[in-house]
N, C-alpha and C. Protein backbone atom coordinates (compact mmCIF):
# COMPACT_ATOMS: atom_id res chain seq x y z
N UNK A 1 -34.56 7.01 -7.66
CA UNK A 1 -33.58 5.97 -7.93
C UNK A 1 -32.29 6.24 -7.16
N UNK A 2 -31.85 7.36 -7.11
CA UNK A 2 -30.65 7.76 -6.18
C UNK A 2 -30.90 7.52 -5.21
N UNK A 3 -31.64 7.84 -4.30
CA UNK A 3 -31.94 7.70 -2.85
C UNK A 3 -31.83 5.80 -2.68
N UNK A 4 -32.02 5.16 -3.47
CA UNK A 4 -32.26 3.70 -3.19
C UNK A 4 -30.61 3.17 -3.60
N UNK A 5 -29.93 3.87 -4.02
CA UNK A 5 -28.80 3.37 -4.05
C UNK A 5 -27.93 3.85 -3.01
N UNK A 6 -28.10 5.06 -2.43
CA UNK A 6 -27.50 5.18 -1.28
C UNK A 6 -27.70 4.68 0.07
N UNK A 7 -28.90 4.23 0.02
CA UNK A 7 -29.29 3.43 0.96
C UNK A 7 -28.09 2.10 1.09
N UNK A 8 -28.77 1.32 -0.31
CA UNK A 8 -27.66 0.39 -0.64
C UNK A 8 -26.12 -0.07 0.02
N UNK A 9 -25.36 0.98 -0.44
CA UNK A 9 -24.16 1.55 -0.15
C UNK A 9 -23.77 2.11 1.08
N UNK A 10 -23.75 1.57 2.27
CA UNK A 10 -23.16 2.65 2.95
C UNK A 10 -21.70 2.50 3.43
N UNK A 11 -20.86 3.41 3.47
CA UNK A 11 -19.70 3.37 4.46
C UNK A 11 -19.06 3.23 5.26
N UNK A 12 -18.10 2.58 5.78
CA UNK A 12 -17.54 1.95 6.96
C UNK A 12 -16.81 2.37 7.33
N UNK A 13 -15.26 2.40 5.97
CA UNK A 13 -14.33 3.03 6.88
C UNK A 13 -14.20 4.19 6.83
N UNK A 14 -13.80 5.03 7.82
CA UNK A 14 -13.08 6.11 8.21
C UNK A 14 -13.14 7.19 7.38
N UNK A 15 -13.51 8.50 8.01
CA UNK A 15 -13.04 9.53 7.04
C UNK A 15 -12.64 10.89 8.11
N UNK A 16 -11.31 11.22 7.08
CA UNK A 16 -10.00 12.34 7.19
C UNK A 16 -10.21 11.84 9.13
N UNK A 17 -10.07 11.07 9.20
CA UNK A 17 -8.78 10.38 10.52
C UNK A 17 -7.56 10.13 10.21
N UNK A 18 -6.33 9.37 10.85
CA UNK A 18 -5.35 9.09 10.68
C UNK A 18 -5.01 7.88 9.83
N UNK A 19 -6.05 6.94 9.82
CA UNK A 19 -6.21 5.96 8.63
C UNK A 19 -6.71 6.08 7.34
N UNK A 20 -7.52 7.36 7.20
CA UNK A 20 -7.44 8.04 6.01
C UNK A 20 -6.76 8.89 5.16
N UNK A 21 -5.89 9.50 6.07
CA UNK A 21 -4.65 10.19 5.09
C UNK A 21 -3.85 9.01 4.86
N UNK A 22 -3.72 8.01 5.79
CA UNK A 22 -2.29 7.02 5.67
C UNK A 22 -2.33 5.91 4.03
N UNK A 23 -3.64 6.05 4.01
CA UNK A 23 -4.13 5.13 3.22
C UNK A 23 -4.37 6.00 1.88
N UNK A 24 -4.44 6.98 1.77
CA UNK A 24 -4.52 8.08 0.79
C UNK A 24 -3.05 7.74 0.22
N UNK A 25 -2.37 8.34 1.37
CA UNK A 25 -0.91 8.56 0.89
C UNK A 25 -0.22 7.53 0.23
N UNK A 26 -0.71 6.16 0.87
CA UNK A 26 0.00 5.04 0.26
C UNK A 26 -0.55 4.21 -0.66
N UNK A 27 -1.76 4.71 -0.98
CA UNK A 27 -1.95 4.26 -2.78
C UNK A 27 -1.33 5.39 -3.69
N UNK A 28 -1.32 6.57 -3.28
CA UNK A 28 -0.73 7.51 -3.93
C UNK A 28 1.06 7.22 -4.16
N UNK A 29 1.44 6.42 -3.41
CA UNK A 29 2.87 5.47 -3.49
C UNK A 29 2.98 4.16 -4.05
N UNK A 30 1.71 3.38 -3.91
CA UNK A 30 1.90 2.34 -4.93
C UNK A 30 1.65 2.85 -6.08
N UNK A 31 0.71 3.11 -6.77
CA UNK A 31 0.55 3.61 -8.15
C UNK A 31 1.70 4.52 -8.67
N UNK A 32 2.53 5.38 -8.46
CA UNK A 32 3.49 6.01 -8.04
C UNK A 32 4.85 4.78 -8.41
N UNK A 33 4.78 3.46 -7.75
CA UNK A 33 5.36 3.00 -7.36
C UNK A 33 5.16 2.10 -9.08
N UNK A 34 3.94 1.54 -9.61
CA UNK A 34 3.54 1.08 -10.48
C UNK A 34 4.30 1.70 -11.94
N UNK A 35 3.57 3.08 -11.73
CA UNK A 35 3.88 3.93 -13.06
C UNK A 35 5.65 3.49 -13.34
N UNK A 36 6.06 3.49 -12.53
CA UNK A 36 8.14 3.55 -12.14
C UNK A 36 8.48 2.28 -12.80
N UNK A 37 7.46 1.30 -12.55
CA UNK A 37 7.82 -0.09 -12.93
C UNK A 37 7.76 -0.20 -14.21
N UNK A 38 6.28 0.31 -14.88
CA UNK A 38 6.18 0.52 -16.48
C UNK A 38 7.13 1.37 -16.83
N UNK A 39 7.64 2.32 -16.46
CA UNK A 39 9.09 3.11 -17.37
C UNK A 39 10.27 2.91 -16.63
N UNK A 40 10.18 1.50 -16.33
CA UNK A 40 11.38 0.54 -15.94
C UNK A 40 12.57 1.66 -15.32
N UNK A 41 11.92 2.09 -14.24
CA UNK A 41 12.61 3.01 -13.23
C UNK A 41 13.34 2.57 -11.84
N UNK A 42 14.31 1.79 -12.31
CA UNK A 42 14.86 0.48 -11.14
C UNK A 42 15.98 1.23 -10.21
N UNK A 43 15.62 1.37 -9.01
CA UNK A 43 15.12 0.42 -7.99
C UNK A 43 14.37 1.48 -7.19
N UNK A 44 13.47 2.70 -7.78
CA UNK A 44 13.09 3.60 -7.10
C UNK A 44 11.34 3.14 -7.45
N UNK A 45 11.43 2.53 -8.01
CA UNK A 45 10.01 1.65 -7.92
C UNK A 45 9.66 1.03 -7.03
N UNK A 46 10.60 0.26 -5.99
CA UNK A 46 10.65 -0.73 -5.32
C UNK A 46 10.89 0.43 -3.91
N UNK A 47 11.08 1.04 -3.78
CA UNK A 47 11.19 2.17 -3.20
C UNK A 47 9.55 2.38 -2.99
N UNK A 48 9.36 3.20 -3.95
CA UNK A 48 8.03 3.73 -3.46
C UNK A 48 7.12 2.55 -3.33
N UNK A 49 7.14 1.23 -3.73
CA UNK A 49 5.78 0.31 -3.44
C UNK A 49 6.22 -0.24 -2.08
N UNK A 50 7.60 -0.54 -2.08
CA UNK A 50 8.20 -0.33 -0.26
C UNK A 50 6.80 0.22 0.61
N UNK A 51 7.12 1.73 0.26
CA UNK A 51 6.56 3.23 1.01
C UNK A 51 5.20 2.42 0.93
N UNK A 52 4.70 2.59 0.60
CA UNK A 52 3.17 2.26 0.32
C UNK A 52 2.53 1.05 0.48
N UNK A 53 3.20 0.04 0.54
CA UNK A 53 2.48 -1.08 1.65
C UNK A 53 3.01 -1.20 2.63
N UNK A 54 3.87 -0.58 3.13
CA UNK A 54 4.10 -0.38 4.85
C UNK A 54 2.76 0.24 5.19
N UNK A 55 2.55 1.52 4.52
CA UNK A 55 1.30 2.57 4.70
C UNK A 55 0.09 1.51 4.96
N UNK A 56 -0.04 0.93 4.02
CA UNK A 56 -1.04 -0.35 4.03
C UNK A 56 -1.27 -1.02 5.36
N UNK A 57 -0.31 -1.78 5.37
CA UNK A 57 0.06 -2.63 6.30
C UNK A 57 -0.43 -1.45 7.79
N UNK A 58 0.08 -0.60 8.30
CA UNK A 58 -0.34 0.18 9.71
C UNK A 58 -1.83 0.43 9.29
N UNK A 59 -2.58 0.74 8.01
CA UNK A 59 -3.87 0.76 8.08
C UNK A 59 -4.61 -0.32 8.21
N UNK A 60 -4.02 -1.59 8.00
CA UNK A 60 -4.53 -2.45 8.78
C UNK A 60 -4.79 -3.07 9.80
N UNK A 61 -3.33 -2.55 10.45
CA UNK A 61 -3.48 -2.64 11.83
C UNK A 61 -4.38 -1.41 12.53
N UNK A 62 -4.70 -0.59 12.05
CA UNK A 62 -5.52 0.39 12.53
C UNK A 62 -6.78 0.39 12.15
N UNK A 63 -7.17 -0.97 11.25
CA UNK A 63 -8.80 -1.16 11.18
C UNK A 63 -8.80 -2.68 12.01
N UNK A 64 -7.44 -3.02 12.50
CA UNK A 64 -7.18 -4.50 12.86
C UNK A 64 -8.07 -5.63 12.04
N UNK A 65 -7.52 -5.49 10.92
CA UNK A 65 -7.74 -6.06 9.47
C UNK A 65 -6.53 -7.26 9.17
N UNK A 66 -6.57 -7.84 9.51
CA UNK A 66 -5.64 -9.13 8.88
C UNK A 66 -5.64 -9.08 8.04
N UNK A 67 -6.17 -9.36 7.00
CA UNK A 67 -5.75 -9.76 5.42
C UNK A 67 -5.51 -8.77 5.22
N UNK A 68 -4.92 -7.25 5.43
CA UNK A 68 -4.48 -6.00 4.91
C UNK A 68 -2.99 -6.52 5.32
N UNK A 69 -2.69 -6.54 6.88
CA UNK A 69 -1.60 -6.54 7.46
C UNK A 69 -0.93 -7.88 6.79
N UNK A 70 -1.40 -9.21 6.74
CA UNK A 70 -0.65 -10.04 5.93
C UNK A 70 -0.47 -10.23 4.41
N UNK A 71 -1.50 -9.35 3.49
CA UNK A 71 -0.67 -8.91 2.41
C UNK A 71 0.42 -7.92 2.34
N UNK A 72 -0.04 -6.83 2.76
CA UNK A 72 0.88 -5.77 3.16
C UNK A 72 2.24 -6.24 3.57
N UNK A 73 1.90 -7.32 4.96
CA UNK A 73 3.28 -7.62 5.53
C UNK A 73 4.47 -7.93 4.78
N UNK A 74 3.81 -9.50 4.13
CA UNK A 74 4.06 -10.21 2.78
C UNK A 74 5.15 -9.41 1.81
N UNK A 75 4.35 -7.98 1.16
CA UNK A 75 4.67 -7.47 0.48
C UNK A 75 5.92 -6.52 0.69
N UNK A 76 5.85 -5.95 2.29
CA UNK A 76 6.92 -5.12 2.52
C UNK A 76 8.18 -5.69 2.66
N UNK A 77 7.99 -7.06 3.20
CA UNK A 77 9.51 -8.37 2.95
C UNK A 77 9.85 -8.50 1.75
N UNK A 78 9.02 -8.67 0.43
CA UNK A 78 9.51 -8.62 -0.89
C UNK A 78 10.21 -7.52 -1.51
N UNK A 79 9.61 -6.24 -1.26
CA UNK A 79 9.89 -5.45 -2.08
C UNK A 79 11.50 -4.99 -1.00
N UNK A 80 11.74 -4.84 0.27
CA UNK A 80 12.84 -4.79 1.16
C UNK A 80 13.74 -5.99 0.16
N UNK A 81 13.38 -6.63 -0.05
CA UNK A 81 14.83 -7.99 0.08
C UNK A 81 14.81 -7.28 -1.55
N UNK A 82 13.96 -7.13 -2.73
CA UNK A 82 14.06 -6.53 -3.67
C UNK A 82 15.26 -5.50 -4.11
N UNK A 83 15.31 -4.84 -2.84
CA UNK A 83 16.22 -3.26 -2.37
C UNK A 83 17.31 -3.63 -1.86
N UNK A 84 17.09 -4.72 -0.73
CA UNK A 84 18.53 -5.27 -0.79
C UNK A 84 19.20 -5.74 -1.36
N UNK A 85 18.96 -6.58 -2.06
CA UNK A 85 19.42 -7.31 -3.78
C UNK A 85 20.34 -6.31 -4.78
N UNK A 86 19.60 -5.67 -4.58
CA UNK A 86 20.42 -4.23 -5.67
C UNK A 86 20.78 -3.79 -5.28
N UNK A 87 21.15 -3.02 -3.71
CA UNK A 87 22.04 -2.24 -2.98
C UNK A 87 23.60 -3.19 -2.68
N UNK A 88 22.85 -4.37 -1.91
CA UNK A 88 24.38 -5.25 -1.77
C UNK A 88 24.11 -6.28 -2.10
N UNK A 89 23.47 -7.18 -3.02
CA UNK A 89 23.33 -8.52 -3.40
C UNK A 89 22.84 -9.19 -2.41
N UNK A 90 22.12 -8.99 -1.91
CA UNK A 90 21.54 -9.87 -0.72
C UNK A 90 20.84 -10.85 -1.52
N UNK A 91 20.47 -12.43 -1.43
CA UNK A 91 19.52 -12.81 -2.13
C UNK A 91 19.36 -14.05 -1.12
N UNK A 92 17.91 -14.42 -1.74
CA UNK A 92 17.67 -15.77 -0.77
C UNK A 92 18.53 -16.83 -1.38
């Protein structure tokens, strides 16, 4: 039964290349980034989910993955204008 599920399953992306630590590191910054949000840890939340879909975002460009790079992208403009907001009131 094992053997037929690994068959199943196989792997694509990358392993311990430069898109695998990057991508390590930056879920290890969103979740990071998550936990901060549940113990309403403002604005170092926004900080680390910052950190971590930038991370995203270059691993997409390094699987040249669109829908990584335009969520990611998406996301690193939010959580930036987020940071600016609270540093100097920037707002749309």
């Amino acid at each position: 039964m094992e053997d037929g599920w690994t068959n199943m399953i196989e792997k694509v992306t990358p392993k311990h290349d430069l898109s695998w630590f990057v991508k390590w590191c930056s879920s290890l910054l969103v979740l990071t980034g998550m936990l901060l949000t549940s113990v309403d840890i403002y604005p170092y939340n926004l900080i680390f989910h910052l950190f971590g879909v930038m991370g995203w975002c270059v691993v997409g460009m390094l699987w040249h993955d669109r829908a990584l790079i335009l969520l990611n992208g998406i996301a690193t403009f939010i959580f930036a204008l987020g940071i600016l907001k609270f540093y100097i009131g920037v707002s749309l």
